[in-house]
C-alpha atoms as a PDB file:
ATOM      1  CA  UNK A   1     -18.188 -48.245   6.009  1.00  0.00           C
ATOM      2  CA  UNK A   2     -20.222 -50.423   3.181  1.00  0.00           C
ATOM      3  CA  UNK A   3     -18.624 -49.567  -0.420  1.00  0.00           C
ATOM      4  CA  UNK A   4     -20.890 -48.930  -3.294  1.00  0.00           C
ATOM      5  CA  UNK A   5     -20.918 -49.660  -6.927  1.00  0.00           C
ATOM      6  CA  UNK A   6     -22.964 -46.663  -9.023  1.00  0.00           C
ATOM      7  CA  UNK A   7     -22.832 -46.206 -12.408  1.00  0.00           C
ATOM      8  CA  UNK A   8     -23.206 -42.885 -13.728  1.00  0.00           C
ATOM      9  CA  UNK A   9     -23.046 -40.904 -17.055  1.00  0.00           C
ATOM     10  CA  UNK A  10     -19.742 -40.087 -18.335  1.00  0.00           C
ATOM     11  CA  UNK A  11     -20.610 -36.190 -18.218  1.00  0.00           C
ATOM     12  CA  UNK A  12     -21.854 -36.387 -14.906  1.00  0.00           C
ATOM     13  CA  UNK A  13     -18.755 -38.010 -13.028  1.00  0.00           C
ATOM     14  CA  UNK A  14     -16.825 -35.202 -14.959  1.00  0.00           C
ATOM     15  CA  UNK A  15     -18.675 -32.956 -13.252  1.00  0.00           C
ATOM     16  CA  UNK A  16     -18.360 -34.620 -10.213  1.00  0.00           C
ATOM     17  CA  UNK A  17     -14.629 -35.254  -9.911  1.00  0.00           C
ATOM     18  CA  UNK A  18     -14.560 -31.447 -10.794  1.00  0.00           C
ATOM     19  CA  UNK A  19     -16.496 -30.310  -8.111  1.00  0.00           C
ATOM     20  CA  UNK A  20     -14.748 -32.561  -5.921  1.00  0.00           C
ATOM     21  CA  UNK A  21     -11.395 -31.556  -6.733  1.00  0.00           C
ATOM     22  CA  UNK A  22     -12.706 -27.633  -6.960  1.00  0.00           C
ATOM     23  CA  UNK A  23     -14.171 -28.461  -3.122  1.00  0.00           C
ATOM     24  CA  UNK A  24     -10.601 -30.335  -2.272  1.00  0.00           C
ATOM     25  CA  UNK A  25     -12.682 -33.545  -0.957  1.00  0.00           C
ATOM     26  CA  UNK A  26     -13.172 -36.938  -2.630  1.00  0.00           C
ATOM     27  CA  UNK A  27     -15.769 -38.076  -4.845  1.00  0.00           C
ATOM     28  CA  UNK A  28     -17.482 -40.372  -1.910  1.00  0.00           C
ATOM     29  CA  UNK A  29     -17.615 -37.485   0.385  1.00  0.00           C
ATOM     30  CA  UNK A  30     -19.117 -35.268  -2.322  1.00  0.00           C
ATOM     31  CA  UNK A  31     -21.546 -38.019  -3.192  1.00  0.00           C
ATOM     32  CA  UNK A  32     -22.436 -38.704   0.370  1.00  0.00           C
ATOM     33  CA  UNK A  33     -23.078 -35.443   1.082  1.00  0.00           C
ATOM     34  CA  UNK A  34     -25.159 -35.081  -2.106  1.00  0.00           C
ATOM     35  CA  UNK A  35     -27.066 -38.078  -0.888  1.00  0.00           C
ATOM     36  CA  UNK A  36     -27.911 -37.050   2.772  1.00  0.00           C
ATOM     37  CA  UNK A  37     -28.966 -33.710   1.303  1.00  0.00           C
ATOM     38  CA  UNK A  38     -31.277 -35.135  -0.669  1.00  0.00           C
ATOM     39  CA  UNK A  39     -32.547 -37.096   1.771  1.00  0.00           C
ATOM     40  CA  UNK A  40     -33.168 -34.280   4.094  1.00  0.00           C
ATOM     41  CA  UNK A  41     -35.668 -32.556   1.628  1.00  0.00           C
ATOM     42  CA  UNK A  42     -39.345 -32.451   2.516  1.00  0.00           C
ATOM     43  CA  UNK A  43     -41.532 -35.304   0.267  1.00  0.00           C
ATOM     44  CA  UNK A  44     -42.919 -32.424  -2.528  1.00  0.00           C
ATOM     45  CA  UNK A  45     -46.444 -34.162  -1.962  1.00  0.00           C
ATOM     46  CA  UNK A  46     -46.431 -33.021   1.705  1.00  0.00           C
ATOM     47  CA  UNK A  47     -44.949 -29.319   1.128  1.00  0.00           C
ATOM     48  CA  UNK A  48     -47.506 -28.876  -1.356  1.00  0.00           C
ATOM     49  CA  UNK A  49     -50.658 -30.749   1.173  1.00  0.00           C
ATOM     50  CA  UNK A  50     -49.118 -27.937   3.457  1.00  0.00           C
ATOM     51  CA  UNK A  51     -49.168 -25.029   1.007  1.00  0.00           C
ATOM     52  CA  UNK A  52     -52.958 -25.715   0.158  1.00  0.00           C
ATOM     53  CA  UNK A  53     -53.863 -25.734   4.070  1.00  0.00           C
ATOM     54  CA  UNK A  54     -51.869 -22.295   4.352  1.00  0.00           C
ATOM     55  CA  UNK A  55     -53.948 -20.864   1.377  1.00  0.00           C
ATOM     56  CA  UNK A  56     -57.168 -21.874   2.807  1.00  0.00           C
ATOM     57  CA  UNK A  57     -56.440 -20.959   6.309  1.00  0.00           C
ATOM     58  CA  UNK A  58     -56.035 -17.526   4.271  1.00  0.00           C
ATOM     59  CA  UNK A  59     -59.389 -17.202   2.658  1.00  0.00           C
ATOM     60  CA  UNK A  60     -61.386 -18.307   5.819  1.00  0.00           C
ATOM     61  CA  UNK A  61     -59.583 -15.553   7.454  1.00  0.00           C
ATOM     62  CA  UNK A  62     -61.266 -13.158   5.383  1.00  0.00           C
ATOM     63  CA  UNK A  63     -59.739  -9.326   4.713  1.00  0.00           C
ATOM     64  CA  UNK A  64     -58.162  -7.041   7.179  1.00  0.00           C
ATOM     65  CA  UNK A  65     -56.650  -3.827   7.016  1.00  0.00           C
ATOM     66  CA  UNK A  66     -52.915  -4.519   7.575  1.00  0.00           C
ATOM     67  CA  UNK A  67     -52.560  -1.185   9.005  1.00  0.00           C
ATOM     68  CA  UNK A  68     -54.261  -1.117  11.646  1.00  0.00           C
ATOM     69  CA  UNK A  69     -53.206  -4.200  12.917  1.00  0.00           C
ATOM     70  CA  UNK A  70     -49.300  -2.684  12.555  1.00  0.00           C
ATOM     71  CA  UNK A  71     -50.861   0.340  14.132  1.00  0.00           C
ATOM     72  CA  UNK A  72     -52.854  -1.121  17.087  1.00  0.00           C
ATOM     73  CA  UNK A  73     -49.572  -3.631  17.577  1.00  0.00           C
ATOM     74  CA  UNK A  74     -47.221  -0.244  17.801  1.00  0.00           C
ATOM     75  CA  UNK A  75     -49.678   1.308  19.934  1.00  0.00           C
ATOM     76  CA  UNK A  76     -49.716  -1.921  23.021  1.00  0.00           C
ATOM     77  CA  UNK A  77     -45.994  -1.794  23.029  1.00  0.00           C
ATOM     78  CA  UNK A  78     -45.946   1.634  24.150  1.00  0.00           C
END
């Protein structure tokens, strides 16, 4: 395991070593899971490209009456 050197803002590792201590784990283990976390989130530029295809996907599919397309759903399952 490859050993880091950070530095970080006195008011931040406070709140770190709090947490850490609150979560009864070390600082690394808090900051490494902090850090694959992070990593895991979706690139904002692509959740947003994939928000504007969802909202235009919605206007070319025009209106529709929501209830009867609940209704004519309940009705094949019978």
């Amino acid at each position: 395991m490859a050993k880091v050197m950070i530095s970080l803002p006195d008011d931040l590792l406070e709140q770190v070593d709090a947490e850490a201590l609150k979560r009864a784990t070390s600082r690394s283990a808090l900051l490494a899971a902090a850090a694959r976390r992070e990593l895991q989130r979706r690139d904002p530029d692509a959740v947003a490209a994939a928000i504007a295809r969802s909202q235009q996907r919605f206007r070319d599919a025009g209106s529709f009456d929501s209830t009867g397309l609940v209704r004519a759903d309940r009705d094949s399952t019978r």
